[in-house]
Structure formats: structure tokens, C-alpha cells
Protein backbone atom coordinates (compact mmCIF):
# COMPACT_ATOMS: atom_id res chain seq x y z
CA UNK A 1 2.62 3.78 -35.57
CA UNK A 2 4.66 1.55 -38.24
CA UNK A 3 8.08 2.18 -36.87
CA UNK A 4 7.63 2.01 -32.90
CA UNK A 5 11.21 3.51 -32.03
CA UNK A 6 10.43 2.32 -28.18
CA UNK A 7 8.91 -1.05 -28.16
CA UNK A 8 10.29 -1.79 -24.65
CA UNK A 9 7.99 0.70 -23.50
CA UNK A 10 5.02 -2.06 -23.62
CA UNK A 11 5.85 -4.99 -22.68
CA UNK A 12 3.50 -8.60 -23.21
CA UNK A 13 2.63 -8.49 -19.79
CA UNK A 14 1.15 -5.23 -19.64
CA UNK A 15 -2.19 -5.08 -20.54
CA UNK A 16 -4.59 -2.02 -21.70
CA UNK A 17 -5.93 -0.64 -18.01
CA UNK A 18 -8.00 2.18 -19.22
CA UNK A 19 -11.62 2.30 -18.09
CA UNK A 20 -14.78 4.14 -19.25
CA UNK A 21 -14.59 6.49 -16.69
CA UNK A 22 -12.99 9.18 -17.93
CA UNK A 23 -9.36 9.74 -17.99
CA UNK A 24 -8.26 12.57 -15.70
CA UNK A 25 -5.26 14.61 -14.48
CA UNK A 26 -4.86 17.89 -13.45
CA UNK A 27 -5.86 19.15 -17.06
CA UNK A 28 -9.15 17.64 -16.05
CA UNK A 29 -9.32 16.80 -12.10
CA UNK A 30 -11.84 13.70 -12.71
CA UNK A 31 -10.91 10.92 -10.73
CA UNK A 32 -10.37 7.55 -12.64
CA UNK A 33 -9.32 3.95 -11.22
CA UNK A 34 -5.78 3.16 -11.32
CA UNK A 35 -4.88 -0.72 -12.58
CA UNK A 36 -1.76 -1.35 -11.02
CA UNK A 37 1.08 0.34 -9.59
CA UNK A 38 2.55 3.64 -11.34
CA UNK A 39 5.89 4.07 -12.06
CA UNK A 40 7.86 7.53 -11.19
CA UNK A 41 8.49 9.23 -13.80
CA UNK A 42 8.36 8.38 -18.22
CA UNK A 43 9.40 11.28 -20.73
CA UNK A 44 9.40 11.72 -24.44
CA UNK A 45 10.85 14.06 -26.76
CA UNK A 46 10.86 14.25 -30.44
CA UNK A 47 14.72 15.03 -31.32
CA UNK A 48 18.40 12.94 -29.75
CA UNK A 49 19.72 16.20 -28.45
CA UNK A 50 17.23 17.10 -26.20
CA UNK A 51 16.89 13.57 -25.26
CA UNK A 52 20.12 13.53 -24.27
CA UNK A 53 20.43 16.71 -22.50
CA UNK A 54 17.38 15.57 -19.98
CA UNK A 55 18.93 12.27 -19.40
CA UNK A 56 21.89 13.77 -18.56
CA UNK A 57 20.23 16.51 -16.15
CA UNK A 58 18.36 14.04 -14.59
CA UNK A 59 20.07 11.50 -13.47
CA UNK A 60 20.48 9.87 -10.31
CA UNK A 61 17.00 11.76 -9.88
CA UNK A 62 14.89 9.14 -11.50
CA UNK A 63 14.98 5.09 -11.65
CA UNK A 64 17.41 4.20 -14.16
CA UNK A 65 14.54 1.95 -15.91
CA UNK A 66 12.09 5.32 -16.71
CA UNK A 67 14.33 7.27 -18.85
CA UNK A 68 13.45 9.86 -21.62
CA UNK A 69 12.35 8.48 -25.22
CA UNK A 70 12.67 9.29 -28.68
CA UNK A 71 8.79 9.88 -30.02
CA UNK A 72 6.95 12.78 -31.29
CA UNK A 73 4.09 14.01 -29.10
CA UNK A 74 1.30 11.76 -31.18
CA UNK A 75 3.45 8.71 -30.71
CA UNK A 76 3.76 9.31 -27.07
CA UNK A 77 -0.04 9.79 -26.64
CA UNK A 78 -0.37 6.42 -28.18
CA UNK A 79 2.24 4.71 -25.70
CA UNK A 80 1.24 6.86 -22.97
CA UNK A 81 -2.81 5.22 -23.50
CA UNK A 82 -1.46 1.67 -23.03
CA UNK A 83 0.49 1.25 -20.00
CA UNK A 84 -0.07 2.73 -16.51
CA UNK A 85 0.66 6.32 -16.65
CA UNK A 86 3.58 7.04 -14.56
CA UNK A 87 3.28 10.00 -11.33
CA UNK A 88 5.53 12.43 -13.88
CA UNK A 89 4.95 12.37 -17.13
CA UNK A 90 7.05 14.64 -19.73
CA UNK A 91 6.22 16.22 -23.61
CA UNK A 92 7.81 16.98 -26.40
CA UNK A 93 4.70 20.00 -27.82
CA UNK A 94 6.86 20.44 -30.88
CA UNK A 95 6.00 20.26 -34.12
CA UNK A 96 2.19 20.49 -33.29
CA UNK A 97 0.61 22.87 -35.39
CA UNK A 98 -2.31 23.32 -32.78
CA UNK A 99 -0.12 22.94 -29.18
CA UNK A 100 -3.20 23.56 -26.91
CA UNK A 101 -5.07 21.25 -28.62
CA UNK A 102 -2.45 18.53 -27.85
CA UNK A 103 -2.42 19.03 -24.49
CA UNK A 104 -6.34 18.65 -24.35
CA UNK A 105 -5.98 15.66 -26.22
CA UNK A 106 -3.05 14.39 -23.39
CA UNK A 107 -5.80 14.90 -20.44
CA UNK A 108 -7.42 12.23 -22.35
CA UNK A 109 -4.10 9.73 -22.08
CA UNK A 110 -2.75 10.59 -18.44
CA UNK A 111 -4.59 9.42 -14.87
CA UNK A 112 -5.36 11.44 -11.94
CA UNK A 113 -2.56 12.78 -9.96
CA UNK A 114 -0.16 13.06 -12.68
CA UNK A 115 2.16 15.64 -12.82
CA UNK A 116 3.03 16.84 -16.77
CA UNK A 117 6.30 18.73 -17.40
CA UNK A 118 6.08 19.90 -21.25
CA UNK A 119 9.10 21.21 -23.68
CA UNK A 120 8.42 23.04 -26.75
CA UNK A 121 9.14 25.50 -29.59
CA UNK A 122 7.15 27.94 -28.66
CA UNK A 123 9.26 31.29 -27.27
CA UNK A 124 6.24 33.07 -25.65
CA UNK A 125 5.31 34.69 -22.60
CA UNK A 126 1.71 34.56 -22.76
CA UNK A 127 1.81 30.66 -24.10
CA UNK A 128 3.89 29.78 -21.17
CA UNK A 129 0.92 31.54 -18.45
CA UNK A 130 -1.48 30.02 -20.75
CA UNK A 131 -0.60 26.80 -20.41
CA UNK A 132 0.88 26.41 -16.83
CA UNK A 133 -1.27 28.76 -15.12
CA UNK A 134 -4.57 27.31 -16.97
CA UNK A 135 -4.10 23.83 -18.83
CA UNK A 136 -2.58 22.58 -15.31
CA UNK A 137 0.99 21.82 -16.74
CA UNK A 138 3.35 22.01 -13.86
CA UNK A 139 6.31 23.44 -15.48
CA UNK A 140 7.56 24.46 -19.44
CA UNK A 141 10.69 25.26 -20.62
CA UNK A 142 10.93 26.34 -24.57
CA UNK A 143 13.62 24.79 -26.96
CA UNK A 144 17.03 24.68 -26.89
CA UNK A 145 16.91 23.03 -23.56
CA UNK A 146 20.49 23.56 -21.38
CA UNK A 147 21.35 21.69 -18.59
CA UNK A 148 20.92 24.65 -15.87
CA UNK A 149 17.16 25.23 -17.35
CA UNK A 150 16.01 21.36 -16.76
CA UNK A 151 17.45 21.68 -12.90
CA UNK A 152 16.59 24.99 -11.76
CA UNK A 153 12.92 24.38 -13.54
CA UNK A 154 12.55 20.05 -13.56
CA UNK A 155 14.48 18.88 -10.99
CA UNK A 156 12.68 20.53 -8.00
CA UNK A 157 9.50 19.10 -9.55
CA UNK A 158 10.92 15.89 -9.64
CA UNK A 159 12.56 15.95 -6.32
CA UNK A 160 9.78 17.45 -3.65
CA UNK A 161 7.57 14.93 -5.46
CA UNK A 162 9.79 11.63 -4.17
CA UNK A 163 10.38 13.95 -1.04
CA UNK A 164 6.65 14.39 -0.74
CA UNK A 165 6.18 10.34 -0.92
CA UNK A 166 9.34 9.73 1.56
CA UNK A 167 8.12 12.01 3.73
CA UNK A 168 4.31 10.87 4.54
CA UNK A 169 4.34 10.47 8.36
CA UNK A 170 1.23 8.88 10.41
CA UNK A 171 0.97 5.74 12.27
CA UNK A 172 2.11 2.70 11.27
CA UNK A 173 -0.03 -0.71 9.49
CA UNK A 174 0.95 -4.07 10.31
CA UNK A 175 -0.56 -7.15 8.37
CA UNK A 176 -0.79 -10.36 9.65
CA UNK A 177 -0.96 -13.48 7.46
CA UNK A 178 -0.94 -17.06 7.76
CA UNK A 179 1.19 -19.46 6.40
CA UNK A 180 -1.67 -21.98 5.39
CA UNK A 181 -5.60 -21.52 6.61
CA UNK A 182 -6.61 -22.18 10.44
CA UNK A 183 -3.38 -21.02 12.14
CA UNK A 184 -5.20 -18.80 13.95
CA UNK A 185 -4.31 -15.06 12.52
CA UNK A 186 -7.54 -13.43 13.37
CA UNK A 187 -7.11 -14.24 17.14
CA UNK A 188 -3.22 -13.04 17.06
CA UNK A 189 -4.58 -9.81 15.37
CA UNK A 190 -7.30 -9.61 17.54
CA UNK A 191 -5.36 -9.57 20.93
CA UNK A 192 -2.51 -7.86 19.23
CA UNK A 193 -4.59 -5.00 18.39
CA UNK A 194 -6.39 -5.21 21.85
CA UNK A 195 -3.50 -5.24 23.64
CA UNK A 196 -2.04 -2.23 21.89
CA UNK A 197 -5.32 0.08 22.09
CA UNK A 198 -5.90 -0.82 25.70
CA UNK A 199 -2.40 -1.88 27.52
CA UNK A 200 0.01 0.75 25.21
CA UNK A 201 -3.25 3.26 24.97
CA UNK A 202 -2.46 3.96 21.42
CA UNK A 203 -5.58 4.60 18.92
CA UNK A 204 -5.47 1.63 16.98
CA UNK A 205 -7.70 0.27 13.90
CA UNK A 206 -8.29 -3.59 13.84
CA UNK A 207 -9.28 -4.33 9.82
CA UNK A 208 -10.55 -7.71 8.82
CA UNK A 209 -9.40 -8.44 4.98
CA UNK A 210 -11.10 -11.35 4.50
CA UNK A 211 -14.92 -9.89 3.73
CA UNK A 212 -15.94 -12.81 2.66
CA UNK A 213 -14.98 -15.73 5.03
CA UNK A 214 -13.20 -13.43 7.84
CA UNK A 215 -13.42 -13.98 11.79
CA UNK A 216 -12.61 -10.85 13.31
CA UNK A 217 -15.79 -9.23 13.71
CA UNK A 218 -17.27 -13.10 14.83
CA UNK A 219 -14.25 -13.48 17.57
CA UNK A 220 -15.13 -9.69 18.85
CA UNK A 221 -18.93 -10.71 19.06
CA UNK A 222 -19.77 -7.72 16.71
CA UNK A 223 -22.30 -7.62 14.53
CA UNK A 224 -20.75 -7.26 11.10
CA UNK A 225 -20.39 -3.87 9.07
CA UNK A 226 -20.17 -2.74 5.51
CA UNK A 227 -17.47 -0.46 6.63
CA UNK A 228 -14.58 -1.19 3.59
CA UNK A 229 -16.43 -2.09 1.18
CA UNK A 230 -17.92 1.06 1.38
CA UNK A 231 -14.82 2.60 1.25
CA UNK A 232 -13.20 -0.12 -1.24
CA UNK A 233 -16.20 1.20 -3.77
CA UNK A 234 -15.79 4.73 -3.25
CA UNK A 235 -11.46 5.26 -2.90
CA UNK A 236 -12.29 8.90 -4.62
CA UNK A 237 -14.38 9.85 -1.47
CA UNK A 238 -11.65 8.48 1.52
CA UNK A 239 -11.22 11.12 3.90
CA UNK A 240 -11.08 11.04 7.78
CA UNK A 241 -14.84 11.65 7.95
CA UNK A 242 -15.88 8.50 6.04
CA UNK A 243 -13.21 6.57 8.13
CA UNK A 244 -14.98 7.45 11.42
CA UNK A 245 -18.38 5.80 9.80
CA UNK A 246 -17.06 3.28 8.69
CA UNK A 247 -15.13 1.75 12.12
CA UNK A 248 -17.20 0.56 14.83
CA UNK A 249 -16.04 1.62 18.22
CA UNK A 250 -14.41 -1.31 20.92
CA UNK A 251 -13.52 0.89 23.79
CA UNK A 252 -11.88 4.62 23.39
CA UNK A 253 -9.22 3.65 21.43
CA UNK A 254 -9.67 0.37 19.57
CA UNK A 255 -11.55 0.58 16.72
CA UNK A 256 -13.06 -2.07 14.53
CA UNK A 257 -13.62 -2.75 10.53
CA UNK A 258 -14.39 -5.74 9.82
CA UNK A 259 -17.60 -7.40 7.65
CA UNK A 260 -19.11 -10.40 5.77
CA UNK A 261 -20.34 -10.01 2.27
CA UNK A 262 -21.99 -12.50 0.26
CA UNK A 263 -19.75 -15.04 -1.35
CA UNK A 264 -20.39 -13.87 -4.67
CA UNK A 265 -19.15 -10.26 -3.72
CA UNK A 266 -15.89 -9.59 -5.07
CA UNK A 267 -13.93 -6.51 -3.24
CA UNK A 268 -13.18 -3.56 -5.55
CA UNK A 269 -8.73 -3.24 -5.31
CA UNK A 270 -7.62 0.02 -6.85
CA UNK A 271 -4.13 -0.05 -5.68
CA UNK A 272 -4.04 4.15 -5.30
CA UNK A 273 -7.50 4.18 -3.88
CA UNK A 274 -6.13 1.42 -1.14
CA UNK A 275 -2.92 3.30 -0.59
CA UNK A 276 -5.02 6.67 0.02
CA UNK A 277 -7.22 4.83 2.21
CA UNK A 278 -3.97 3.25 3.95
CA UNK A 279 -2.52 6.75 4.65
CA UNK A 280 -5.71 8.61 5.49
CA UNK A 281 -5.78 5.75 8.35
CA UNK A 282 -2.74 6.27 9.27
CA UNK A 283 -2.75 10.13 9.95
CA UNK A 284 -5.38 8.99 12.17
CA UNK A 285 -4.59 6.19 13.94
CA UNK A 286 -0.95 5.06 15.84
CA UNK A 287 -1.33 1.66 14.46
CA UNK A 288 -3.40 0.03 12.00
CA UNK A 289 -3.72 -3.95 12.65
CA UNK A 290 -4.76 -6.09 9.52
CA UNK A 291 -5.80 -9.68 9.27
CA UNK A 292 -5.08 -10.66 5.52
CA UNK A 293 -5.90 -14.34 5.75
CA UNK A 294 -4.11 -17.43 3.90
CA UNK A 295 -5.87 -17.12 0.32
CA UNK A 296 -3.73 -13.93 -0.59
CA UNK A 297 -6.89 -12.82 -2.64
CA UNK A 298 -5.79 -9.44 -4.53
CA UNK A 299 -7.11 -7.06 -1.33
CA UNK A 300 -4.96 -8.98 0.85
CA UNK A 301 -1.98 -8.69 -1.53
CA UNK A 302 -2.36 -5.09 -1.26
CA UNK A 303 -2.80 -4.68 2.07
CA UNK A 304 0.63 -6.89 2.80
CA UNK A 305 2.41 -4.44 0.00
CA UNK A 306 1.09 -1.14 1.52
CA UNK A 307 1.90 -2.24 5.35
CA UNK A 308 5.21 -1.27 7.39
CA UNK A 309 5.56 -4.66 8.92
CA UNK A 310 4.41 -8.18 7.46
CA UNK A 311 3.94 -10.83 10.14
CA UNK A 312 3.71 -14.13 9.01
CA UNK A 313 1.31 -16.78 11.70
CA UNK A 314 3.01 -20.24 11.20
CA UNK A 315 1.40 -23.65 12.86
CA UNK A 316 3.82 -26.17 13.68
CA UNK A 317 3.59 -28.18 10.16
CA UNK A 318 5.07 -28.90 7.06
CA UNK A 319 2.68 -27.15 4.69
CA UNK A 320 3.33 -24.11 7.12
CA UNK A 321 7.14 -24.30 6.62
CA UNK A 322 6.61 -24.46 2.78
CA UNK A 323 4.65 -22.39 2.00
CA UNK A 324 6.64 -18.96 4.38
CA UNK A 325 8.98 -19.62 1.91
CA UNK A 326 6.55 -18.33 -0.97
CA UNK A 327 5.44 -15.49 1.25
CA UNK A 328 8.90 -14.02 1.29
CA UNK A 329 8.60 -13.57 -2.13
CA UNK A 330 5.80 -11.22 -2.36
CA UNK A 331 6.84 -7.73 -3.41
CA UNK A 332 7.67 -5.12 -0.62
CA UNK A 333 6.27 -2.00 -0.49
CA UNK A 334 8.41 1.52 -0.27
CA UNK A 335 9.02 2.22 3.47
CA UNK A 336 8.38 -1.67 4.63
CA UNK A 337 10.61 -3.45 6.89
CA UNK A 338 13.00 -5.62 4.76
CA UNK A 339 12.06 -8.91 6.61
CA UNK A 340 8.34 -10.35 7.81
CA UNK A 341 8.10 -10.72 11.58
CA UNK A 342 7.86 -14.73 12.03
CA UNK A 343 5.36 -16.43 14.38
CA UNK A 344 4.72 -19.81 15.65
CA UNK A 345 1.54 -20.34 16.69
CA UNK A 346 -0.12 -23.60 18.32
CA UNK A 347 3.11 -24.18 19.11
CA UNK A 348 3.71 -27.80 21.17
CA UNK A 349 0.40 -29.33 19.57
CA UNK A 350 0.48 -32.65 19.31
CA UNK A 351 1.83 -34.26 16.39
CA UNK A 352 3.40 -30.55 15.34
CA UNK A 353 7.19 -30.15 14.17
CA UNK A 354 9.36 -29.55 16.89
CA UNK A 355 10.55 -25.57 16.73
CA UNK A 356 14.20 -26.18 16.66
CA UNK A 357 13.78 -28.31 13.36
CA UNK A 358 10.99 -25.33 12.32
CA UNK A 359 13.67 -22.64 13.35
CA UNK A 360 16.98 -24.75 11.68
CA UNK A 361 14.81 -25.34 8.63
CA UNK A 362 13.90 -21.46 7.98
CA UNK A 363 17.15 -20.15 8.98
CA UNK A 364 16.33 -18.21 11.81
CA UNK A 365 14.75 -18.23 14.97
CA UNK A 366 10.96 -17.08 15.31
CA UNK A 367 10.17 -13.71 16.38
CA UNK A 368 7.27 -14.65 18.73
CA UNK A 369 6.33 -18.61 19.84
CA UNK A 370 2.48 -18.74 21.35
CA UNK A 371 1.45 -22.43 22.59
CA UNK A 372 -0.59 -24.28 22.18
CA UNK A 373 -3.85 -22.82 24.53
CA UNK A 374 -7.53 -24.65 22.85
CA UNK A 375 -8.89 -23.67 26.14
CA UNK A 376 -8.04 -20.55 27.00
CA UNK A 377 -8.39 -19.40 23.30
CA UNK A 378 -10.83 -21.06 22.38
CA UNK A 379 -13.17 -20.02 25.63
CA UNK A 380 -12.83 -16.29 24.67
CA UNK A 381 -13.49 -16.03 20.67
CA UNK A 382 -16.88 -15.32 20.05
CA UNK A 383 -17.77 -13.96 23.24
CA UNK A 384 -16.24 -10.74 22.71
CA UNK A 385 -13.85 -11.27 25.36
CA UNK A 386 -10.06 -11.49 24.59
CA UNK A 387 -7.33 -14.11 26.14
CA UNK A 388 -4.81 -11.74 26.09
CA UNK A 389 -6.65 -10.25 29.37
CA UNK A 390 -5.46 -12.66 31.69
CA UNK A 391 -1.83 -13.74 32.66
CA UNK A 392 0.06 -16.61 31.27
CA UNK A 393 1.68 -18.16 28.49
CA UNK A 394 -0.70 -16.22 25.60
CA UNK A 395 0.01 -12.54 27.22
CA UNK A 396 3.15 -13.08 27.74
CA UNK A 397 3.57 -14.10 23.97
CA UNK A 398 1.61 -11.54 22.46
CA UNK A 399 3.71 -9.14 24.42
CA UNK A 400 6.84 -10.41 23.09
CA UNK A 401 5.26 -9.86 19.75
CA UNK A 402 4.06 -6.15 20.27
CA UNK A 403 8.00 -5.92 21.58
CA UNK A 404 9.93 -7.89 18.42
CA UNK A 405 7.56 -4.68 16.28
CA UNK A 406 9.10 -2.61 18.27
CA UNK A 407 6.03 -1.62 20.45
CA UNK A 408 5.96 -1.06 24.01
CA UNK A 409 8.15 -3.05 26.24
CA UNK A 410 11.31 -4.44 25.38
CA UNK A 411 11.16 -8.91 25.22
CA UNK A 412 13.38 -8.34 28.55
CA UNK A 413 11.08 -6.60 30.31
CA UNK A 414 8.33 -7.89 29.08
CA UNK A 415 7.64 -10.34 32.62
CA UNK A 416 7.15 -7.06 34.02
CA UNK A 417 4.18 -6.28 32.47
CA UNK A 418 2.33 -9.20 33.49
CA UNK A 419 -0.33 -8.22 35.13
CA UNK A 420 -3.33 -6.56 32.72
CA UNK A 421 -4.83 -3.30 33.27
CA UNK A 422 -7.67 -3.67 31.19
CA UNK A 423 -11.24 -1.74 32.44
CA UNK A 424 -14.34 -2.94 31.38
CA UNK A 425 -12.94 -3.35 28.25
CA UNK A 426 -12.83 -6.57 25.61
């Protein structure tokens, strides 16, 4: 293409993400590994006035930054096969001599899960059943387009799809990170989770994303699992079945993932095989608890994008207070609170930052403040036994954080719940 009429369509920093596996959508329901994150929606169409007519039908119903271009159907095949193919995709078929041969050549340019919407010049019944009801095309309207076409037959294509993604209900993920390594997130996570499966009795999933280095399974005293990473190799294949292999059982409703592969093992991190894992979790599950770690390696990233709630585990020191700043910054998933939980951990250790200079320094006050506790913590991990069992400073903390997420008992009437009820169970 000498003349590339839409050059802001690929920018430097997108790179070519298509695989060997082969390319799939539903002209050709093959699954194929996604890169990065799609965007919503991307049309093409070969003359101004029909360009114009669908960006004036469709707005306010799309992102004002994946508009309709000017390009012939060839052109958009070739812009379409380097950059992430958006969820909605739309065609201009005219002008092709051969139009079901295009749109066997487009299964070859589009990813799984896309939805095609296709215009034309061709006025025909039996084209229109042809290629809906058996190339997979969701919806064609013929040439000249008018606005009442492109809603009655577009928009509702468009719309339930964004409804669809609004509307996913299930429990709800919460990801835990820390500010800088050692400030004890696996322990929070590990009590938190405890304390929500056994105290709140709500089904809850405690998922260690550190499968290299991570503590979770260690500070449960379970014996390690390949659990994720045999669902981070096989996304295609997540389904509530494979879930319930994968989890190890810690009493009737806490349930544990959480491994240690070899250093050299690098976890797979489709972003649409992570969010379908995500939501298959949470249809079954209240809450899903997640230890990301401090490295922010690119599992971790996703898991923190994908969640409802970030917490961010500070210690009381400088690097700690630096480097929450930088966490802010990481993008937020659709349907995440706007603001990361904050919590001081260790808090009262000596030599720490006092946690009015902590709190006057970040602007607001912390969420949740655990103290400092080597002995009590430290006398439970790796015996399978949990601090948060017994009364005092830790429960009471860990409560306050279930509460500031909105879980269980409100921070005031959280000295009420003092005493544990746990059974028999860690």
C-alpha cells in the first residue's frame, strides 16, 4: 500500500502480534493467543459518504479514538493483520469481484471472538443468508447505507456487546501487592483470604502469582501444585471443571492455587486467556484473593489490571513510600475501584517512618495499619496455621481490612467480632 490514507492506525509502538497458530474468528472458531488488550470496535469503508453516515450513526456508541476509516477492503486486511484486532470489526465488501472469497481471506486477519459487521454492493437475498447465516458475519446491510439501517441493524450489535461486558456478574478478585519485596503480602493475603472463607463463610480462592519465588503455598504448609500454569498454558480449555483440579482444598470453602516452577520457567500471559480465567473464577467463587508480589512481572501486571480492588502492602520505609507512588500509575482495569486500598504493614518497627509523616507524605490516611507482630507472625507461617486465628492486634487489623473492601463488618464494629470461630480449620 503506497498511499496509506490511515497511518495513525499503526502506530511505532505497536508491534506485529500474530502467531503461527492460526488466526480465527467466528468465520473459523480456532482459538489463537491474543497479544495485548483489544480495542472495541475499528471500521473501514471504501467511499467518504458512507464513512460519514456510520460515524454519524454511531456515535456516542463507540470510543471516540476507534472511528470508521477510509480504505478499500484489501487495504483494511493489511491494517487489520498488524495491530490487535479490535472485539467489532467492520467491512467495506465492495468492489471485490469475488466477495466470499474476501471474507475467507478476512478469517485469516481477525482473532477469536471477533464480531464482523460487513457493508456492500451486493442487493441480494440469498448473498445476505449466505453470508450471515454461514460465513459467521453478524450482520450486513447493502449500499446506500441510511442512518435508520446502521441503528436498527449495527447499533444493537454494538450495544448488547458493551452491555454484555458491563454486565458480567460473579464474585469479586482482589490483588494484593507490595510496595518493595519482604513487606509481607503473602501473609496479609493469606489471613485475608482465611479469614474471609472461614469467619464471613464465603467460597474464596487464595492464588499465589509469584510461581517462581512465591510463599503462599510455603506459609499454608502445602505441598506445591502446577495448578495455573496448567491453566496459564491452556487459556482455550478454562472452564469450571479445570478450575476445580487445579485448586487444592483448605477447609470447605477456602481454596488454594498456588506453585513453584523452576526459575527458568517463564508463565504464559495471554491477556484474554487471563481475563477468561479471571471470570470463570469468579462465577465460582465470592472472592478471589491474589498475591502479585513486588517484581510486577507481566502475570502480576495482569492480575492487578483484571482485579476489582488493588491493595497496596507498604512497610514503614522510604523505598516503600516511593515507590506507591509508581503503583498508582499502573493502568486500571474496566469495573476496578478508582483508588488502591493502602496498607501499612510492620507498622512501629524499629527504625520505620513514623505513620503520620507516611500518611502526610501520601496524602491520605492508610486504609488498614497491622504492627509490627515477628512473633506471632512469624510462629504461624509455615506451619499451616494462620495468626489471624487468635485475638489481638493482627485480627483486629485484618478485620479492618476485610471492612475498608467493604467485606463483612463495618471498622466500627469490627471489636465486636473479636473472638474467632474458626473449627479445625488453618
Amino acid at each position: 500500500m503506497q498511499d496509506d490514507p490511515n497511518p495513525f492506525l499503526r502506530p511505532p509502538s505497536q508491534t506485529d502480534t500474530r502467531q503461527t497458530e492460526p488466526y480465527s474468528n467466528s468465520l473459523n472458531p480456532q482459538p489463537r493467543a491474543q497479544a495485548t488488550k483489544r480495542n472495541k470496535f475499528i471500521g473501514f469503508t471504501r467511499d467518504e459518504a458512507t464513512m460519514t453516515m456510520l460515524r454519524t450513526a454511531l456515535a456516542g456508541h463507540i470510543p471516540h479514538d476507534n472511528q470508521v476509516h477510509l480504505a478499500d477492503f484489501r487495504q483494511a486486511l493489511k491494517i487489520l493483520g498488524e495491530m490487535p484486532t479490535p472485539e467489532v470489526v467492520l467491512v467495506d465488501l465492495s468492489g471485490e469481484e469475488q466477495p466470499i472469497n474476501a471474507l475467507l481471506d478476512l478469517s485469516d486477519a481477525v482473532d477469536a471472538g471477533t464480531v464482523v459487521l460487513a457493508v456492500g454492493d451486493v442487493q441480494n437475498v440469498n448473498f445476505y443468508r449466505l453470508v450471515v447465516k454461514d460465513m459467521g458475519i453478524k450482520e450486513y446491510i447493502p449500499k446506500p447505507l441510511t442512518k435508520a439501517a446502521i441503528i436498527e441493524h449495527f447499533l444493537p450489535v454494538i450495544d448488547n456487546l458493551a452491555h454484555k461486558q458491563a454486565g458480567q456478574r460473579g464474585g469479586r478478585m482482589i490483588a494484593l501487592c507490595g510496595a518493595r519485596g519482604g513487606v509481607g503480602t503473602s501473609c496479609i493475603a493469606a489471613n485475608l483470604g482465611a479469614y474471609i472463607a472461614n469467619e464471613l463463610h464465603r467460597h474464596t480462592l487464595l492464588l499465589d502469582g509469584e510461581v517462581n519465588t512465591g510463599t503462599l503455598a510455603l506459609d499454608l504448609n502445602l505441598a506445591a501444585s502446577r495448578g495455573l500454569p496448567a491453566v496459564l498454558e491452556a487459556p482455550q480449555r478454562v472452564d469450571q471443571l479445570l478450575i476445580e483440579r487445579c485448586v487444592q482444598d483448605l477447609g470447605d470453602r477456602l481454596h488454594v492455587m498456588a506453585g513453584m516452577e523452576a526459575m527458568t520457567w517463564e508463565a504464559p500471559c495471554n491477556p484474554e486467556g487471563l481475563a477468561n480465567f479471571v471470570q470463570t473464577v469468579r462465577t465460582r467463587y465470592n472472592f478471589m484473593v491474589a498475591d502479585t508480589g513486588a517484581r510486577l512481572s507481566p502475570l502480576a501486571r495482569q492480575l492487578l489490571f483484571n482485579a476489582q480492588q488493588r491493595v497496596i502492602v507498604l512497610d514503614a520505609t522510604l523505598i516503600s513510600l516511593r515507590n506507591v507512588e509508581r503503583l498508582r500509575t499502573l493502568p486500571v482495569g474496566s469495573g476496578q475501584a478508582p483508588r488502591p486500598l493502602l496498607v501499612l504493614n510492620k507498622a512501629g518497627a524499629q527504625g520505620g517512618l513514623t505513620q503520620h509523616f507516611m500518611e502526610d507524605k501520601l496524602g491520605a490516611p492508610f486504609d488498614a495499619v497491622i504492627l509490627d507482630a515477628p512473633r506471632l507472625v512469624g510462629g504461624h507461617s509455615g506451619f499451616g496455621t494462620l495468626a489471624v486465628r487468635h485475638r489481638g492486634p493482627f485480627r483486629q487489623a485484618i478485620i479492618s481490612l476485610a471492612a475498608a473492601l467493604g467485606i463483612g463488618v463495618q471498622p466500627e464494629a469490627a471489636h465486636a467480632a473479636a473472638q474467632p470461630s474458626y473449627a479445625g480449620a488453618t
